[in-house]
Protein backbone atom coordinates (compact mmCIF):
# COMPACT_ATOMS: atom_id res chain seq x y z
CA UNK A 1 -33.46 -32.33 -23.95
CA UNK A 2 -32.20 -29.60 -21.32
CA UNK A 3 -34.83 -27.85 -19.37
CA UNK A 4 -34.14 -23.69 -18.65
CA UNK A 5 -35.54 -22.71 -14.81
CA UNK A 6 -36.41 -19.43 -15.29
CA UNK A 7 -37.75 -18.10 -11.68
CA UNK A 8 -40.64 -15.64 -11.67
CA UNK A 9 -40.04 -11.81 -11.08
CA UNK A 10 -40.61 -11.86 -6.95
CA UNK A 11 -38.40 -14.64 -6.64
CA UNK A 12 -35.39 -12.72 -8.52
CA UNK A 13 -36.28 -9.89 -6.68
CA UNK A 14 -35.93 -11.75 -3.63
CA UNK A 15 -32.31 -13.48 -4.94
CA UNK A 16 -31.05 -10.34 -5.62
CA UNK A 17 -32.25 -8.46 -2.59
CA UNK A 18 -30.41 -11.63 -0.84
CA UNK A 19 -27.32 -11.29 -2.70
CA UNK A 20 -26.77 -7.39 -1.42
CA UNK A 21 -26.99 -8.32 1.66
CA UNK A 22 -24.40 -11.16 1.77
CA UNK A 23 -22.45 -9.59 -0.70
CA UNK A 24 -19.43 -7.57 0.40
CA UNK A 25 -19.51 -4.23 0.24
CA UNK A 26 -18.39 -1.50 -2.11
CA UNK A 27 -17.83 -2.41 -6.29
CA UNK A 28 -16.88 -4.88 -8.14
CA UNK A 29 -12.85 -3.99 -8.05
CA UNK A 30 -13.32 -2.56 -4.24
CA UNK A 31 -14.22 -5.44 -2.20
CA UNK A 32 -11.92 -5.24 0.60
CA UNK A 33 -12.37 -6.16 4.34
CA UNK A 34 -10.49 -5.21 6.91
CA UNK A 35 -9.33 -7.13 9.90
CA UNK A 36 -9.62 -4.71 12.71
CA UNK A 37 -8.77 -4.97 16.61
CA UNK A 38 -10.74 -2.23 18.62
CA UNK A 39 -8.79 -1.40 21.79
CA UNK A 40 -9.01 0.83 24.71
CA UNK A 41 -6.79 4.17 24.82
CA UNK A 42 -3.76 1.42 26.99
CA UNK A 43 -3.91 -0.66 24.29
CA UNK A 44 -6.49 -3.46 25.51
CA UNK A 45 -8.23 -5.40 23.28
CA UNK A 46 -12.09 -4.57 24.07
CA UNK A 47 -13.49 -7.84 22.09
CA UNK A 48 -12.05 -10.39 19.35
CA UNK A 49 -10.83 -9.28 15.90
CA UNK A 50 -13.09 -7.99 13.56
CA UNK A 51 -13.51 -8.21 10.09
CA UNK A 52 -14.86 -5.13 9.15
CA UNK A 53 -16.12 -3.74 5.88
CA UNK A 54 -14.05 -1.07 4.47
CA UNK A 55 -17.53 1.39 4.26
CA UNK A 56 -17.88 0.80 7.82
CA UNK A 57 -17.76 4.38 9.05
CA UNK A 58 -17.36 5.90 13.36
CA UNK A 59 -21.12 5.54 13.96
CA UNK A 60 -21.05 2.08 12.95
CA UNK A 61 -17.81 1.36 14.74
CA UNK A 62 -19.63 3.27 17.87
CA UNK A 63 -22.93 0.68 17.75
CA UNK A 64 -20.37 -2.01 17.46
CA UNK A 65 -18.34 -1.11 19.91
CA UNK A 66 -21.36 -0.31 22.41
CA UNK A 67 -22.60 -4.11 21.52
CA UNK A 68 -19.60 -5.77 22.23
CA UNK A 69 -18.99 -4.15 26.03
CA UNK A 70 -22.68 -4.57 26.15
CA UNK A 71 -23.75 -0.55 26.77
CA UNK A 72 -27.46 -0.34 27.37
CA UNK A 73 -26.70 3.16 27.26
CA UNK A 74 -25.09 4.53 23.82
CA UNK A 75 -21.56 5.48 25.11
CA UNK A 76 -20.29 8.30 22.16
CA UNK A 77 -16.89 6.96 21.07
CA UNK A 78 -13.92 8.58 18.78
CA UNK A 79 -12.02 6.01 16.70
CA UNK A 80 -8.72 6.46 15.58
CA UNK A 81 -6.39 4.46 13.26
CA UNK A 82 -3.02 5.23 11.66
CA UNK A 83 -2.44 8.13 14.29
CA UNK A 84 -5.61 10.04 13.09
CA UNK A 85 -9.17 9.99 14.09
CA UNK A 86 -11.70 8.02 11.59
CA UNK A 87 -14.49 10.90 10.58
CA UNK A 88 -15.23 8.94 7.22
CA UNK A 89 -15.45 5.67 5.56
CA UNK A 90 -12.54 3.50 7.31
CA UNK A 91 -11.34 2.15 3.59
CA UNK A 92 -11.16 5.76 2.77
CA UNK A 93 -9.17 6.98 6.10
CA UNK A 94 -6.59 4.29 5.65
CA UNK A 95 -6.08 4.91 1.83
CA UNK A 96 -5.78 8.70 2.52
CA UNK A 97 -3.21 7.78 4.64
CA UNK A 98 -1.45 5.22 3.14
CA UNK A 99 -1.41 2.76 5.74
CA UNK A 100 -1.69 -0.96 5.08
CA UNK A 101 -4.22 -3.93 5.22
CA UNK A 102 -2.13 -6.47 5.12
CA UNK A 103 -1.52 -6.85 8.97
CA UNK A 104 -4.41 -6.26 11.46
CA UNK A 105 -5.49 -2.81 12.01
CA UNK A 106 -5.40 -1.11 15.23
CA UNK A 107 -8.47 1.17 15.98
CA UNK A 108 -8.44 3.20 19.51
């Protein structure tokens, strides 16, 4: 005889609130990351790489950014990648401009 678990309602609530957060972003057939390096405007690395979310968008590159040279004050950053500045989504920048996730992105 097999016995069926079958949590209550909180608890798969609380699974599925769970699994958004560790889930990757975007849908089902758009799950892609991107391995990022953020550098200075002469090409210095400012921290490791990064493997960023493809919704990640310049205000959440900015807090990032602000964490990792460890700004008490929010510095205001622009972010640019495949010779254009990031305004949107970074997925969405790099597919408008065809550039490729393959090799590690370069963000300045």
């Amino acid at each position: 005889m097999t016995t069926l678990y079958v949590p209550d309602r909180a608890k798969k609530r609380k699974l599925a609130e769970e699994a958004k957060l560790t889930a990757p972003s975007g849908g089902e057939g758009n799950r892609v990351n991107i391995i990022a390096q953020l550098e200075d405007a002469e090409g210095n690395p400012t921290g490791p790489q990064l493997d960023l979310p493809h919704d990640a968008d310049p205000k959440q590159l900015e807090a990032l950014l602000n964490a990792l040279l460890n700004n008490d004050d929010k510095v205001p950053f622009a972010f640019y990648a495949a010779d254009a500045e990031v305004v949107g989504p970074l997925g969405l920048h790099l597919s408008s401009r065809a550039a490729s996730v393959e090799n590690v992105l370069r963000i300045v």
